[in-house]
C-alpha atoms as a PDB file:
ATOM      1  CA  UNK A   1      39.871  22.544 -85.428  1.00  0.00           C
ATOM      2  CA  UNK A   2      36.551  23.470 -84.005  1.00  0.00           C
ATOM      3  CA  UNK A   3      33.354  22.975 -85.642  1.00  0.00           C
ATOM      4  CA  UNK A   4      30.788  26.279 -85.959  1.00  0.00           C
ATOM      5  CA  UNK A   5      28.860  24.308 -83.342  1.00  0.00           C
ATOM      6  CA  UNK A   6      32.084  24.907 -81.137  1.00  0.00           C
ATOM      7  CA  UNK A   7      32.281  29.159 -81.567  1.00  0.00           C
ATOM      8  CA  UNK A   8      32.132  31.531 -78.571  1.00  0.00           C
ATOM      9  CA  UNK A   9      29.139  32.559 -77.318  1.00  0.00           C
ATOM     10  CA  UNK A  10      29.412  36.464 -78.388  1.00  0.00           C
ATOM     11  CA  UNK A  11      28.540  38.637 -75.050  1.00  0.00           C
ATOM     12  CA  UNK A  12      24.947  39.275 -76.105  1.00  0.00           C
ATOM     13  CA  UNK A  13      24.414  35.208 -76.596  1.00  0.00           C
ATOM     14  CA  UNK A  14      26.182  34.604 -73.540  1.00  0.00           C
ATOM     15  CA  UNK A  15      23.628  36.355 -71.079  1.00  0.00           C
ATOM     16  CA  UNK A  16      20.557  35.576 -73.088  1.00  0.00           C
ATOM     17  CA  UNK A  17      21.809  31.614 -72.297  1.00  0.00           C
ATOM     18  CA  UNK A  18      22.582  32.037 -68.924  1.00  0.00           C
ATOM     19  CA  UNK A  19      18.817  34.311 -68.164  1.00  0.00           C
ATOM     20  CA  UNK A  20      17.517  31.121 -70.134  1.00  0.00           C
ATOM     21  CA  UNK A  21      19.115  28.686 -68.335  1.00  0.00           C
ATOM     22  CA  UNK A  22      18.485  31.019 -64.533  1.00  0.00           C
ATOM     23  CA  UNK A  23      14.890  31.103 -66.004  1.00  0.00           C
ATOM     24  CA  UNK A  24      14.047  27.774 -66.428  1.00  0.00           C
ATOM     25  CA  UNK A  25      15.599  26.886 -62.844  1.00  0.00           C
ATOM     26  CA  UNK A  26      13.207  29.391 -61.301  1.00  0.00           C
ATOM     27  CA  UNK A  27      10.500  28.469 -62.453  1.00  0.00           C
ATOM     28  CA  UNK A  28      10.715  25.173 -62.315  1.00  0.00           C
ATOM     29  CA  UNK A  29      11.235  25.891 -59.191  1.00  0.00           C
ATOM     30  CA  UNK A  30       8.088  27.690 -58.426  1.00  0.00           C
ATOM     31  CA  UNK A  31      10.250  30.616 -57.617  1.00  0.00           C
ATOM     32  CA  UNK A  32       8.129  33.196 -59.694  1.00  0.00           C
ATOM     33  CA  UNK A  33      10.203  36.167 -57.863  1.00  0.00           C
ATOM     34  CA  UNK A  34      11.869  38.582 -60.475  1.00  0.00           C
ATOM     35  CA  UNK A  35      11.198  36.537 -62.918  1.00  0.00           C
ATOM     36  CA  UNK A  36       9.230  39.143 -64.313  1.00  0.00           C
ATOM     37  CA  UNK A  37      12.746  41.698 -64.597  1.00  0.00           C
ATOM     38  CA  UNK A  38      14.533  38.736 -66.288  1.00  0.00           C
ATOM     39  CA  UNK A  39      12.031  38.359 -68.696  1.00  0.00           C
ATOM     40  CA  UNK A  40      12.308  41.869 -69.887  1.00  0.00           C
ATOM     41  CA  UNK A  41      15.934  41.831 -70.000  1.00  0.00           C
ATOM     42  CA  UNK A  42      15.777  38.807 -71.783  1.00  0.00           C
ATOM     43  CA  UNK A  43      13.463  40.615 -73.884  1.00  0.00           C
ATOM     44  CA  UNK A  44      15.874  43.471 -74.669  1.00  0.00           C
ATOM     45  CA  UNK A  45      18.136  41.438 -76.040  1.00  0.00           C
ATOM     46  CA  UNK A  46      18.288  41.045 -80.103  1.00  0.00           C
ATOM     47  CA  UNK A  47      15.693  38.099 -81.263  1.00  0.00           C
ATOM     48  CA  UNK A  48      19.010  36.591 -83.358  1.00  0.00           C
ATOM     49  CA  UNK A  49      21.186  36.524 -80.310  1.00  0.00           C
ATOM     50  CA  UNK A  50      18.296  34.588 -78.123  1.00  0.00           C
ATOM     51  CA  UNK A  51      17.914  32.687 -80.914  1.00  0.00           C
ATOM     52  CA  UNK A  52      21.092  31.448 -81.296  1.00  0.00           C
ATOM     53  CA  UNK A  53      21.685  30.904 -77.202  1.00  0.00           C
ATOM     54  CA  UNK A  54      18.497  28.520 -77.136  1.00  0.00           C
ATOM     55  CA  UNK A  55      19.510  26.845 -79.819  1.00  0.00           C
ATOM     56  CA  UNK A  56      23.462  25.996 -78.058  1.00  0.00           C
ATOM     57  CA  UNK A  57      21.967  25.099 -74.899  1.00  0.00           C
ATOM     58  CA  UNK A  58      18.946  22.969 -76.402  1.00  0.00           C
ATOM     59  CA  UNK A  59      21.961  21.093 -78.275  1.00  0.00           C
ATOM     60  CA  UNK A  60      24.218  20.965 -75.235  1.00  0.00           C
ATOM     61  CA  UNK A  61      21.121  19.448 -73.152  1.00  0.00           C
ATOM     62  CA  UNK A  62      20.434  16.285 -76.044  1.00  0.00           C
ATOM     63  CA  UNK A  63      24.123  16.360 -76.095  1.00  0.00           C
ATOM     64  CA  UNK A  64      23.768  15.940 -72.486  1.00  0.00           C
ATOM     65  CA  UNK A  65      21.091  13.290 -71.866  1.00  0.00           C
ATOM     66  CA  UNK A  66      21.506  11.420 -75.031  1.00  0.00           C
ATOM     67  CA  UNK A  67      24.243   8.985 -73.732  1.00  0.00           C
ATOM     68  CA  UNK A  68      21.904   8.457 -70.460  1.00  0.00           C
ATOM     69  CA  UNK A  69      18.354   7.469 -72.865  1.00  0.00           C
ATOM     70  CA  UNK A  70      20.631   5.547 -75.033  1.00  0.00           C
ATOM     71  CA  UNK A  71      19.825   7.526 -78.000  1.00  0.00           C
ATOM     72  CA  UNK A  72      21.407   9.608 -80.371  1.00  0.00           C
ATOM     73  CA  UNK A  73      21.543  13.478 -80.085  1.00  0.00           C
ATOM     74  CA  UNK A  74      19.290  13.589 -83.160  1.00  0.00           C
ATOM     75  CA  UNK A  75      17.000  11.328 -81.864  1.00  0.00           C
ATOM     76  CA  UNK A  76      16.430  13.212 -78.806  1.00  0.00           C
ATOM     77  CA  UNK A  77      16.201  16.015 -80.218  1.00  0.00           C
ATOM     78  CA  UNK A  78      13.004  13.935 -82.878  1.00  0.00           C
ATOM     79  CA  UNK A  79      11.335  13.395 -79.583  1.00  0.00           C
ATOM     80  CA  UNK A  80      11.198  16.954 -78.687  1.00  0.00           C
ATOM     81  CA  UNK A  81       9.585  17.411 -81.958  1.00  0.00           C
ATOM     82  CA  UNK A  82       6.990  14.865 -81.536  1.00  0.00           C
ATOM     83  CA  UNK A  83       6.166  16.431 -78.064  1.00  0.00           C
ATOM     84  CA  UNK A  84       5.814  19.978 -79.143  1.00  0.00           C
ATOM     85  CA  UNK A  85       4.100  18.851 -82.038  1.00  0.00           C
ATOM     86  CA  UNK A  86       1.616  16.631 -79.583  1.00  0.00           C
ATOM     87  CA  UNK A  87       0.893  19.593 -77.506  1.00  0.00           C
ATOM     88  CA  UNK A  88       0.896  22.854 -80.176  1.00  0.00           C
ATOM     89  CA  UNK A  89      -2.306  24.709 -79.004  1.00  0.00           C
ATOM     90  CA  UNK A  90      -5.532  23.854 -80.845  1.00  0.00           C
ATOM     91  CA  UNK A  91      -4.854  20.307 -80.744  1.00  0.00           C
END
């Protein structure tokens, strides 16, 4: 039986992840073109359904690279911590 980590996406979810995901790509691209539209559709959706989207696809990406760094999801997810907390502004 799947865990509550394993649910559906509900629709709302579902497109915040993938203007995340589209997002992220573009810009780390340098392709700053309509990124500014995304945004605000991104911004239209609920805060708790673009919550819960960056939190599945931040777990799917530890889940990702954790067997690749040799560490556990948890611990990958530690050293995310320690970098945001090494670069939170007024530091």
């Amino acid at each position: 039986m799947p865990g509550p980590q394993d649910r559906l996406l509900t629709a709302a979810e579902h497109e915040a992840a993938q203007l995340i995901v589209t997002l992220a790509w573009r810009l780390e691209g340098g392709q700053l073109a309509s990124a500014d539209r995304m945004l605000a559709r991104l911004c239209a959706i609920p805060p708790n359904d673009v919550a819960m989207a960056s939190i599945v696809l931040l777990r799917q990406v530890a889940n990702g690279v954790a067997p690749v760094l040799r560490k556990p999801s948890t611990e990958v997810l530690g050293d995310l911590r320690g970098w945001l907390a090494r670069t939170a502004p007024g530091r």
